[in-house]
Protein backbone atom coordinates (compact mmCIF):
# COMPACT_ATOMS: atom_id res chain seq x y z
CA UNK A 1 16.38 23.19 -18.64
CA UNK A 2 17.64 25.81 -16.16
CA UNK A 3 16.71 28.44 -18.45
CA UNK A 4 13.20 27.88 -18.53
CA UNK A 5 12.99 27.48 -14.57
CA UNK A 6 14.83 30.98 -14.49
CA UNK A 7 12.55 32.09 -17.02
CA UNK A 8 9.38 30.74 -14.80
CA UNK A 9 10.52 31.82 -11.67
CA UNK A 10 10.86 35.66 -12.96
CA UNK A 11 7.13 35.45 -14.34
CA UNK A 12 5.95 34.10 -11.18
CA UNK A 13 8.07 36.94 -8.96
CA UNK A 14 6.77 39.70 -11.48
CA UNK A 15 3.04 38.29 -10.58
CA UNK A 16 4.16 37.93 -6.85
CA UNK A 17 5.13 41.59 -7.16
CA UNK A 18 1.94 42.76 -9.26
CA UNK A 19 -0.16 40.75 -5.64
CA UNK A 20 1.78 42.78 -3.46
CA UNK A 21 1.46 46.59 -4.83
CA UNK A 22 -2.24 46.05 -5.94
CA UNK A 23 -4.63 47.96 -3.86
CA UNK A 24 -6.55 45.17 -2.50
CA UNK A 25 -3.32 42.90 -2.46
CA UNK A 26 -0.85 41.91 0.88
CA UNK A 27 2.47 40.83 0.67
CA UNK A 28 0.84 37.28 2.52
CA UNK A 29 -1.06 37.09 -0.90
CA UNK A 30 2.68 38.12 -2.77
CA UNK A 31 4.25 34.99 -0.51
CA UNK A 32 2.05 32.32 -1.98
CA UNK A 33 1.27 33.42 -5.04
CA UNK A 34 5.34 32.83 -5.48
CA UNK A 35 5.57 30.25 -3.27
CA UNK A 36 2.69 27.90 -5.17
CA UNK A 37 3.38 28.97 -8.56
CA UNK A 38 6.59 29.45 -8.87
CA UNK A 39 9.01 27.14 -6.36
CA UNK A 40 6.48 24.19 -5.56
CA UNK A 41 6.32 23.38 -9.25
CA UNK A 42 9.49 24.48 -10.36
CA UNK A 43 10.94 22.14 -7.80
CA UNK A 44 9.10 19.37 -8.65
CA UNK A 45 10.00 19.66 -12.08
CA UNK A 46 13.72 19.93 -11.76
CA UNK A 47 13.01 16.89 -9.32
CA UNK A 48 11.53 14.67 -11.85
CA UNK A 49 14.06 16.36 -14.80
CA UNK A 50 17.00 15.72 -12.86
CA UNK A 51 16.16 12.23 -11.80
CA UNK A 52 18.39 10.37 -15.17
CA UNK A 53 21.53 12.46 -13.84
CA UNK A 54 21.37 11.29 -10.34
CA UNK A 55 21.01 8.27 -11.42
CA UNK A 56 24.12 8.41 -13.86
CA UNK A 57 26.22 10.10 -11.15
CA UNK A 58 25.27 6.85 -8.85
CA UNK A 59 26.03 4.32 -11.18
CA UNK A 60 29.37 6.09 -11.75
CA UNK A 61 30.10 6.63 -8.30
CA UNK A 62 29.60 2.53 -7.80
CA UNK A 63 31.60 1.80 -10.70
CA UNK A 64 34.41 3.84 -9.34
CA UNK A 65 33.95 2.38 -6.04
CA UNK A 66 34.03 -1.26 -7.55
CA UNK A 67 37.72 -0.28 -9.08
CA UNK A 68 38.92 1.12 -5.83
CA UNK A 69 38.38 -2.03 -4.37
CA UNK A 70 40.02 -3.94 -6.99
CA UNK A 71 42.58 -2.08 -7.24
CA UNK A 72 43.45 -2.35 -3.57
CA UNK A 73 42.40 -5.63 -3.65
CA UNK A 74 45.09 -6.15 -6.50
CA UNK A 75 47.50 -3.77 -4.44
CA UNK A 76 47.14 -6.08 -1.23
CA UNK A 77 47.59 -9.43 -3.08
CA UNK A 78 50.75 -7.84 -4.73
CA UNK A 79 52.48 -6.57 -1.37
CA UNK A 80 51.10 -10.08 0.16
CA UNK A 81 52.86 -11.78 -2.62
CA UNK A 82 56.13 -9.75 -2.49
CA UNK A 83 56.67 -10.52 1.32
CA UNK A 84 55.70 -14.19 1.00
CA UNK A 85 58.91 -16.25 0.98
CA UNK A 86 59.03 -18.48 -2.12
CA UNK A 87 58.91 -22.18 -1.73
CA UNK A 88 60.86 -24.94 -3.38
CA UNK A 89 59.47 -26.45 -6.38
CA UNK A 90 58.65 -30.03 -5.30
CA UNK A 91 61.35 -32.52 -6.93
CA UNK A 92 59.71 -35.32 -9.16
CA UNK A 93 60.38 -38.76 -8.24
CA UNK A 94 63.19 -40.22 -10.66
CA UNK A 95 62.07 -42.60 -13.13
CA UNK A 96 61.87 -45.84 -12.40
CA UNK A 97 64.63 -48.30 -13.49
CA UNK A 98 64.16 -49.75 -17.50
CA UNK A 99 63.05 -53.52 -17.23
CA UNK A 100 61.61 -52.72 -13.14
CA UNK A 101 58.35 -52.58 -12.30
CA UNK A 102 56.04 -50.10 -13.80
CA UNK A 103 52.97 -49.13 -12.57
CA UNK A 104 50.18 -49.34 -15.39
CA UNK A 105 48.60 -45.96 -16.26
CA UNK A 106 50.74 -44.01 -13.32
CA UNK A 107 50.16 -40.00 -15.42
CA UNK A 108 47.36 -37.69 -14.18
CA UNK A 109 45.32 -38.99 -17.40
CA UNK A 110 42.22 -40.67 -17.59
CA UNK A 111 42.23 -43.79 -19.51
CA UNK A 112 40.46 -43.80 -23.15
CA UNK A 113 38.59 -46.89 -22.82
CA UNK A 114 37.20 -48.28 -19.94
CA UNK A 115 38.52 -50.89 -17.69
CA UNK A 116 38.38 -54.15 -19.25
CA UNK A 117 36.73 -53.17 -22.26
CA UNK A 118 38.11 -55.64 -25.29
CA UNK A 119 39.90 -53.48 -27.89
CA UNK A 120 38.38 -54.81 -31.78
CA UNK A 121 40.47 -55.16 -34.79
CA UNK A 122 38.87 -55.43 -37.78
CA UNK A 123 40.55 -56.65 -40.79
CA UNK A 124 40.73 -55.54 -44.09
CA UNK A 125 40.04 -57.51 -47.09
């Protein structure tokens, strides 16, 4: 791409030079004859050609960003964790004597049938 822009703005300084050393010509004439057909154009192509790098360079700049921030965020939780005393496990209660009471359904589990719902046998023949 940068060849061609190269290429374009020699063309357009060779015709900015031709403007100039003509006998009717001025160097004004030399300015934007260069100036409007070689660098406004040129620079709104490399604008509009250069627009899917730019964005590429952004989205890699966020994604780096994004895993600087982990990563410190993983950094601080790790030095947070090293200087935080440990605690005691908590002790279970000990089991309660055979033939005492027992509490019906004492675990963390739900139930499989509801409350008071009649369990069915059916018999075989």
């Amino acid at each position: 791409m940068y060849l061609v822009v190269i290429g374009w703005l020699y063309v357009t300084l060779l015709m900015a030079v031709a403007e100039a050393m003509a006998p009717n010509g001025t160097v004004l004439g030399a300015i934007i004859t260069f100036a409007l057909y070689g660098l406004l154009p040129m620079s709104i192509a490399v604008y509009i050609l250069g627009t899917p790098g730019r964005k590429r360079a952004i989205h890699a700049r966020q994604l780096a960003e994004r895993d600087a921030q982990a990563a410190a965020a993983r950094n601080t939780e790790a030095a947070v964790a090293a200087t935080k005393p440990v605690e005691p496990a908590e002790v279970a209660p000990p089991p309660s004597r055979p033939g005492g009471p027992v509490e019906p359904d004492a675990g963390s589990e739900a139930s499989t049938a509801p409350e008071g719902a009649a369990v069915s046998v059916r018999k075989e023949m």
